[in-house]
PDB file of N, CA and C in Angstrom:
ATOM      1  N   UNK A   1      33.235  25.571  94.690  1.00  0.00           N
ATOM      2  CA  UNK A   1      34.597  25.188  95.025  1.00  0.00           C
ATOM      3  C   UNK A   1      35.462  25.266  93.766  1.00  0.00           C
ATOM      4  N   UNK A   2      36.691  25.611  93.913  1.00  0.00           N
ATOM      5  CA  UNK A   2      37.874  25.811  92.742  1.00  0.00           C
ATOM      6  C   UNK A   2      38.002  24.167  92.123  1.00  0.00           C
ATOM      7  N   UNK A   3      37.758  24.159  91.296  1.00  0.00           N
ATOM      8  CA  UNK A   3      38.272  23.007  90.626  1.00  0.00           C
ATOM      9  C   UNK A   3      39.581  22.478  90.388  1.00  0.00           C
ATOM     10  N   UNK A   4      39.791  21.842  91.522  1.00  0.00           N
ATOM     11  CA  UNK A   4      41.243  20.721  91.446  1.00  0.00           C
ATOM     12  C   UNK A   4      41.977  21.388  92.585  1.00  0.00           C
ATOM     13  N   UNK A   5      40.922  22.250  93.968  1.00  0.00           N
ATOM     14  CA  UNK A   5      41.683  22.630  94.743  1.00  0.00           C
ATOM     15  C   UNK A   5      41.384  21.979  95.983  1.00  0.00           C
ATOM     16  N   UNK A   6      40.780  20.633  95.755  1.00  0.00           N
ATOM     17  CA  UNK A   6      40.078  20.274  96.865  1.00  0.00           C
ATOM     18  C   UNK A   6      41.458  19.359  98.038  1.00  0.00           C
ATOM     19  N   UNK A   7      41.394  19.177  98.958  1.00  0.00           N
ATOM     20  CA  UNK A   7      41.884  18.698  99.835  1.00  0.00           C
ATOM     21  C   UNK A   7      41.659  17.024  99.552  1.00  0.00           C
ATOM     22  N   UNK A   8      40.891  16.237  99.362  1.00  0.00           N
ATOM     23  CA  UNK A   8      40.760  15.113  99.152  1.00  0.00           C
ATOM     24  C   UNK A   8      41.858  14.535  97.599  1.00  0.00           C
ATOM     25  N   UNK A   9      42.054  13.131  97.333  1.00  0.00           N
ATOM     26  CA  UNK A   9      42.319  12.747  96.413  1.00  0.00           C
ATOM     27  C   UNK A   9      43.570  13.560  96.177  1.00  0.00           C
ATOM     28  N   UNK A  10      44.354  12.657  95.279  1.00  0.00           N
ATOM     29  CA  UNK A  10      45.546  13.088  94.174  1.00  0.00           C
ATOM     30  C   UNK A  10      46.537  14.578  95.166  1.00  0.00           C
ATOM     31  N   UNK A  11      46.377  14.874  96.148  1.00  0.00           N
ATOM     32  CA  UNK A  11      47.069  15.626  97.001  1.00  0.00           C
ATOM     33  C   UNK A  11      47.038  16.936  96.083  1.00  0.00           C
ATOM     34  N   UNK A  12      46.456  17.549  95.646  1.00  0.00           N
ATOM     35  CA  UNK A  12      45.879  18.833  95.139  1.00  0.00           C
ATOM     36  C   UNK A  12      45.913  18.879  93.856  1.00  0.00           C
ATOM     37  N   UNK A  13      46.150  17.629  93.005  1.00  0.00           N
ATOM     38  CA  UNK A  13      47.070  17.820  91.584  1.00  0.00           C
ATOM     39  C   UNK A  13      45.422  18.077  90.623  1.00  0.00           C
ATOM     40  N   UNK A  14      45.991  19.259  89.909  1.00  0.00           N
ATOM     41  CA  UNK A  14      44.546  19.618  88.617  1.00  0.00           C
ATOM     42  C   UNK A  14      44.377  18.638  87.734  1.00  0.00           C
ATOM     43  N   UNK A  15      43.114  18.854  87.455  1.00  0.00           N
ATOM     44  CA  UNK A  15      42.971  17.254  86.431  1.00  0.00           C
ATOM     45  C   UNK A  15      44.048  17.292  85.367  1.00  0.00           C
ATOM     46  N   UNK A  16      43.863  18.640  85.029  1.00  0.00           N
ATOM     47  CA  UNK A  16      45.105  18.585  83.488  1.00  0.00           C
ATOM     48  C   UNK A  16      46.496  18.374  83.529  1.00  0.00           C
ATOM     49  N   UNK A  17      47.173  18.740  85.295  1.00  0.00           N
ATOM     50  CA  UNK A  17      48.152  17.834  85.264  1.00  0.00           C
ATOM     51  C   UNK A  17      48.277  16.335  85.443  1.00  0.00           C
ATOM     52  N   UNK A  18      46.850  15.745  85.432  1.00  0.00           N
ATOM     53  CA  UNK A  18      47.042  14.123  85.713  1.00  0.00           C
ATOM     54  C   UNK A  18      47.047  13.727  84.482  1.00  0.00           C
ATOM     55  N   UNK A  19      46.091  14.565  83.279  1.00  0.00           N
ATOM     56  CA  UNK A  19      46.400  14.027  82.169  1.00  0.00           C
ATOM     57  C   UNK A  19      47.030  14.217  81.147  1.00  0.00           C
ATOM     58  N   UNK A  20      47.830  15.064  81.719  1.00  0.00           N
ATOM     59  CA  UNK A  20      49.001  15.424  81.217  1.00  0.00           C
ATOM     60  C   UNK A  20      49.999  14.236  81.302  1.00  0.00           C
ATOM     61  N   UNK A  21      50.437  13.739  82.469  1.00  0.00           N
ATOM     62  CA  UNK A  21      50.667  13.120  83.269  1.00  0.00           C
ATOM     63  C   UNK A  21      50.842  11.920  82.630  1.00  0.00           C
ATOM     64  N   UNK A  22      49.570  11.232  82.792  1.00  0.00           N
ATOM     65  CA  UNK A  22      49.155   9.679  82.050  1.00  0.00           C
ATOM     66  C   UNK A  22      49.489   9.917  80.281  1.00  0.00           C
ATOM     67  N   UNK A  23      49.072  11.451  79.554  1.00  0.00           N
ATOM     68  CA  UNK A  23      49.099  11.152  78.557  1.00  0.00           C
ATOM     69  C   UNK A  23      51.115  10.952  78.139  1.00  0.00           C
ATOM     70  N   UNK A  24      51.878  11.565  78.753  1.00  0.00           N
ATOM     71  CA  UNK A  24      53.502  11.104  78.779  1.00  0.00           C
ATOM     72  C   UNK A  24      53.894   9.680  79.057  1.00  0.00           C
ATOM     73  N   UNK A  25      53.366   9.382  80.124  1.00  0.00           N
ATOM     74  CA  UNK A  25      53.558   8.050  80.405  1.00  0.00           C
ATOM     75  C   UNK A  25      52.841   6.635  79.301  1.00  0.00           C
ATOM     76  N   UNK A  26      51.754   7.390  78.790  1.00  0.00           N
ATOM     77  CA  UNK A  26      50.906   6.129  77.827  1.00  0.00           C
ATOM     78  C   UNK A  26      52.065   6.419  76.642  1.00  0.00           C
ATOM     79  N   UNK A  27      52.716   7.460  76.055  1.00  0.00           N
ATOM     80  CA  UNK A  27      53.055   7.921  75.111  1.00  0.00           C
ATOM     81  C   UNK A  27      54.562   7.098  74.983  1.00  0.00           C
ATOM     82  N   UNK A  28      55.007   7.483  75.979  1.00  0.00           N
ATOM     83  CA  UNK A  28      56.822   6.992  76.684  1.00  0.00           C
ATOM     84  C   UNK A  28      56.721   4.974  76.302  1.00  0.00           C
ATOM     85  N   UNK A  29      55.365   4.732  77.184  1.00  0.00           N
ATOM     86  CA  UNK A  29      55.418   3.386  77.144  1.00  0.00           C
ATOM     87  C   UNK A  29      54.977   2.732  75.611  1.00  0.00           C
ATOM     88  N   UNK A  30      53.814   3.331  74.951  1.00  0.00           N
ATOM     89  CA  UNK A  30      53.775   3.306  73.525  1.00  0.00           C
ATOM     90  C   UNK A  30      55.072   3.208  72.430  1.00  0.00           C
ATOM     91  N   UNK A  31      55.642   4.372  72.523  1.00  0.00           N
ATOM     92  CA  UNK A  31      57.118   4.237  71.755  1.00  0.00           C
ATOM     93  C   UNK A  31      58.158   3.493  72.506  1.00  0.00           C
ATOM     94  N   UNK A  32      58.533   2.915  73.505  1.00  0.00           N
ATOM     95  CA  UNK A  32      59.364   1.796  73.602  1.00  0.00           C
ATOM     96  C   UNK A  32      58.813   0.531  73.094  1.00  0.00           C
ATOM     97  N   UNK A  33      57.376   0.386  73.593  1.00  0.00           N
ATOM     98  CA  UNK A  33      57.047  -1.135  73.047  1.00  0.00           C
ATOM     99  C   UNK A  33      56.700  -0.997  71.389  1.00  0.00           C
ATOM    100  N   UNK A  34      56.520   0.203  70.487  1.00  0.00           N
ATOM    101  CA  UNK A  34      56.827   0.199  69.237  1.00  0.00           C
ATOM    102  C   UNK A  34      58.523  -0.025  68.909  1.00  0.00           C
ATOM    103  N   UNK A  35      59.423   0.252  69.548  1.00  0.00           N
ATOM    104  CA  UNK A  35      60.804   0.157  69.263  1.00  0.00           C
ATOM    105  C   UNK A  35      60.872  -1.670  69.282  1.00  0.00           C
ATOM    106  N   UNK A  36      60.948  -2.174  70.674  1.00  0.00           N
ATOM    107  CA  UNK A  36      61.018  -3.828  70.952  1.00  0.00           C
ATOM    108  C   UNK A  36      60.438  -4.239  69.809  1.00  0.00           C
ATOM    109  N   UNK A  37      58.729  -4.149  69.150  1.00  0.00           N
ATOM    110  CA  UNK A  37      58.507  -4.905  68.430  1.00  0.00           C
ATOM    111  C   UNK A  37      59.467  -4.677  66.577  1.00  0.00           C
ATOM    112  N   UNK A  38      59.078  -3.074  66.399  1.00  0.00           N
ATOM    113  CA  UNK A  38      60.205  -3.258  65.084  1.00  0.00           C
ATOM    114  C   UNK A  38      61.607  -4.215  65.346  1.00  0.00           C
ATOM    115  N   UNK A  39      61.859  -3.772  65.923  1.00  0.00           N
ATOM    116  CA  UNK A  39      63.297  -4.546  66.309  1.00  0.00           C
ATOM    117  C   UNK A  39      63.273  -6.305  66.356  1.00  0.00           C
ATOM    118  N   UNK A  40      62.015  -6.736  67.336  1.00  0.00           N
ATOM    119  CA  UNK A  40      61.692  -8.073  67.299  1.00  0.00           C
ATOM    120  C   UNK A  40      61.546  -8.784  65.611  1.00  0.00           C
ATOM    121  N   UNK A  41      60.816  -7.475  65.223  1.00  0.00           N
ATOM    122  CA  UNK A  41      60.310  -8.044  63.176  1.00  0.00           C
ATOM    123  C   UNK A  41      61.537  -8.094  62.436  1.00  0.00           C
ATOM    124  N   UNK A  42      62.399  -6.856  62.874  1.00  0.00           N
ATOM    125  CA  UNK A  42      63.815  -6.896  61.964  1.00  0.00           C
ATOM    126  C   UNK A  42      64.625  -7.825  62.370  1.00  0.00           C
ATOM    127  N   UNK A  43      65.012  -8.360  63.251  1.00  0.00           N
ATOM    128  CA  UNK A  43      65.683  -9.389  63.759  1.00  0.00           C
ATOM    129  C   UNK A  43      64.897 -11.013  63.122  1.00  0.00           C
ATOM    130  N   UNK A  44      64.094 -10.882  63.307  1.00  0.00           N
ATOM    131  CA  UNK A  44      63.321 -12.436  62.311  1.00  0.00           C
ATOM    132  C   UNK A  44      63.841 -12.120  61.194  1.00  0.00           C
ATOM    133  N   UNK A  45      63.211 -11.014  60.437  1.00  0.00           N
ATOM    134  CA  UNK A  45      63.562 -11.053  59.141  1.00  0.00           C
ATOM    135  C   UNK A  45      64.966 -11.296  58.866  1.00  0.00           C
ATOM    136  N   UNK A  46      66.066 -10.791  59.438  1.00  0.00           N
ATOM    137  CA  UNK A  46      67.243 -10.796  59.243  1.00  0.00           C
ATOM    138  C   UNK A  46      67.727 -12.311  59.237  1.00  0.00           C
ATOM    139  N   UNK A  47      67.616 -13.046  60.630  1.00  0.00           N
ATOM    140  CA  UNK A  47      67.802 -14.199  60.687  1.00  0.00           C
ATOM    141  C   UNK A  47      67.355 -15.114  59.557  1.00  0.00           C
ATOM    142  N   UNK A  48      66.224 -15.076  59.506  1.00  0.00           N
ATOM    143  CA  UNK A  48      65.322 -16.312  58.073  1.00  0.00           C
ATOM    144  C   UNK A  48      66.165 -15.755  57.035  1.00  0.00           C
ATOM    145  N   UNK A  49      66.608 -14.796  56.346  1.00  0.00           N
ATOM    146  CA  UNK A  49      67.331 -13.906  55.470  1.00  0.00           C
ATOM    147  C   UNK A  49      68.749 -14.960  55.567  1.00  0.00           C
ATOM    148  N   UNK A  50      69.626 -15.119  56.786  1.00  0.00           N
ATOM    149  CA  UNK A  50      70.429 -15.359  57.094  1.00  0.00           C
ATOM    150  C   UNK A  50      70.506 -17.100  56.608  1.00  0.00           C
ATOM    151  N   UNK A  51      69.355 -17.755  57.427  1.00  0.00           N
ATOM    152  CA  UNK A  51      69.176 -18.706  56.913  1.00  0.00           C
ATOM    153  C   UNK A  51      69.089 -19.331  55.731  1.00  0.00           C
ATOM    154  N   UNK A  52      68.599 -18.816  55.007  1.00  0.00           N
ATOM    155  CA  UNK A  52      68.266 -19.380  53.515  1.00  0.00           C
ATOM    156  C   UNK A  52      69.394 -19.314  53.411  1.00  0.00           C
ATOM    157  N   UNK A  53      70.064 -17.850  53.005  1.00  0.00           N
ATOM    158  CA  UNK A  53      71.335 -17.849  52.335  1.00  0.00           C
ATOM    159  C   UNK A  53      72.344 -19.095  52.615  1.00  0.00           C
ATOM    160  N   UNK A  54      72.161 -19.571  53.654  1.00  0.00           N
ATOM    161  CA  UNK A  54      73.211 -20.466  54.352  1.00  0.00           C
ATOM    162  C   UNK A  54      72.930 -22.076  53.743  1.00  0.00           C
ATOM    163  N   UNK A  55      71.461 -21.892  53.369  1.00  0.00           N
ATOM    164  CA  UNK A  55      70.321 -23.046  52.667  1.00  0.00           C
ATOM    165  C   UNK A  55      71.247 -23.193  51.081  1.00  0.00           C
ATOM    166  N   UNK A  56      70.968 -22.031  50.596  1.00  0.00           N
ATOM    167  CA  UNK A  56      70.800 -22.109  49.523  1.00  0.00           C
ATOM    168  C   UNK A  56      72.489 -22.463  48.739  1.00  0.00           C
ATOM    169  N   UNK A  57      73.465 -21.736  49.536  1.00  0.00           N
ATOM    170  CA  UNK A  57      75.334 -21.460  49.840  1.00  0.00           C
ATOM    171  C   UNK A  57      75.493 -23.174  49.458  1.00  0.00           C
ATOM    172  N   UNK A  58      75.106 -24.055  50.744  1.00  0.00           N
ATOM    173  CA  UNK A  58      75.503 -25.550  50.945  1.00  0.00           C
ATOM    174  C   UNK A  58      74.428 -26.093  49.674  1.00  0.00           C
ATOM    175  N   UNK A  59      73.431 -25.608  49.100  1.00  0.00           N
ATOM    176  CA  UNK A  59      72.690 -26.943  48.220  1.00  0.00           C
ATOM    177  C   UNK A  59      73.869 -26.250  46.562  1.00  0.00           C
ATOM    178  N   UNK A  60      74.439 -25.208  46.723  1.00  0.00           N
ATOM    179  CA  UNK A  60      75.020 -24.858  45.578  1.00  0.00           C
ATOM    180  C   UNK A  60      76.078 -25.274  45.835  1.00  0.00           C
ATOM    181  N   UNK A  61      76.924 -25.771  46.757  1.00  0.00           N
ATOM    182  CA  UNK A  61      78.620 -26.263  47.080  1.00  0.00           C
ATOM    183  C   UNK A  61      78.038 -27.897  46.767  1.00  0.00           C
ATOM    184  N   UNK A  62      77.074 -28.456  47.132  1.00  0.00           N
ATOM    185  CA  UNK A  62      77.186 -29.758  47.033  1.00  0.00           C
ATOM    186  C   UNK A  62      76.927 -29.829  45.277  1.00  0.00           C
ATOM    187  N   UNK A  63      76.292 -29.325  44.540  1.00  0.00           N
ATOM    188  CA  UNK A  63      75.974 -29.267  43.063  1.00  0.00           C
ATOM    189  C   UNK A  63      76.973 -28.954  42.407  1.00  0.00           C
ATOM    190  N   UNK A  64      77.372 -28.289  43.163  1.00  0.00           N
ATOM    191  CA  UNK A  64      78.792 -27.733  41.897  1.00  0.00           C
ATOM    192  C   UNK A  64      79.995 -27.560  42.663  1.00  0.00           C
ATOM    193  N   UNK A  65      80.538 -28.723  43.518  1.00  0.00           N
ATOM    194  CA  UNK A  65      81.735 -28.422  44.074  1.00  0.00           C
ATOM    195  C   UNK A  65      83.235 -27.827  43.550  1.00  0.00           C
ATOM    196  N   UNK A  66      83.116 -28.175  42.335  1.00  0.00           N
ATOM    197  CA  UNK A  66      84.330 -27.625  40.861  1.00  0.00           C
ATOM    198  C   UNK A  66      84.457 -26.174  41.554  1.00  0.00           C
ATOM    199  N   UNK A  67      83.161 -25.310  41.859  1.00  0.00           N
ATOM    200  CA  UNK A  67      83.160 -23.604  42.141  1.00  0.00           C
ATOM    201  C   UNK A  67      83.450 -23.805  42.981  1.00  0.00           C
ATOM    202  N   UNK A  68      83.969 -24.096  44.017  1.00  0.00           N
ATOM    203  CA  UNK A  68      84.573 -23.427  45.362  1.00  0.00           C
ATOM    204  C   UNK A  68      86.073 -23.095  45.387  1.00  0.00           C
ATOM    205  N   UNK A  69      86.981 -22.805  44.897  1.00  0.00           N
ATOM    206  CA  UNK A  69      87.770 -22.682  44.487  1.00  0.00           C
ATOM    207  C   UNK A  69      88.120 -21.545  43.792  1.00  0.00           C
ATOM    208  N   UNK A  70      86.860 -20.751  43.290  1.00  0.00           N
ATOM    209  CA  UNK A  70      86.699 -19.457  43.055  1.00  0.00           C
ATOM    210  C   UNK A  70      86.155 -18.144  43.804  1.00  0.00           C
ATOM    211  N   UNK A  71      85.208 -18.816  45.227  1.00  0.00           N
ATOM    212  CA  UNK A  71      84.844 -18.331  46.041  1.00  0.00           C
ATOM    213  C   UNK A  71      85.934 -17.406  46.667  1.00  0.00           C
ATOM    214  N   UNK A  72      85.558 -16.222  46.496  1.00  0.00           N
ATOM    215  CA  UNK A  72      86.419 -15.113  47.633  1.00  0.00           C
ATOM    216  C   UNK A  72      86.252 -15.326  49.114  1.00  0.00           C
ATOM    217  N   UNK A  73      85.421 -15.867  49.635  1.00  0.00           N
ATOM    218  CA  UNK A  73      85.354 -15.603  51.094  1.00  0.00           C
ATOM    219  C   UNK A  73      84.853 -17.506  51.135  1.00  0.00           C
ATOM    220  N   UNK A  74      86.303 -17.847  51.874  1.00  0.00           N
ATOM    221  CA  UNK A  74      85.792 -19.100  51.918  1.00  0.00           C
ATOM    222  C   UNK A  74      85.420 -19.799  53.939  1.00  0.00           C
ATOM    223  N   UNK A  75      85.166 -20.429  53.642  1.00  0.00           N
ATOM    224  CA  UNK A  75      84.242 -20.859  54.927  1.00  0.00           C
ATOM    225  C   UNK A  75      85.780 -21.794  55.765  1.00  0.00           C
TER     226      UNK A  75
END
């Protein structure tokens, strides 16, 4: 019998288009859930980044309030 011409199963489809097939779809779903997670890591990082600065901004305004007054971008 022809291989992948059988009447049963998968409605005539050749193996190499199934894994063809699955290998697009594993591939498609691979690189989106690599996108979400970079994105998930850059977004933490950014935020904690965000944070400190905001940490570190207020423990330097309460120490040296005299400098705010020189600050370009004031709050």
């Amino acid at each position: 019998m022809i291989r992948g011409a059988s009447s049963e199963g998968r409605a005539g489809m050749s193996d190499e288009a199934v894994v063809g097939m699955l290998y697009s779809l594993f591939t498609g779903v691979g690189i989106i859930v690599f996108l979400f997670v970079s994105f998930f890591f850059y977004h933490r990082r950014v935020v904690g980044r965000r944070q400190r600065e905001m940490e570190y901004r207020d423990y330097c305004e309460r120490m040296r309030p005299d400098l705010l007054r020189f600050r370009s971008n004031p709050r």
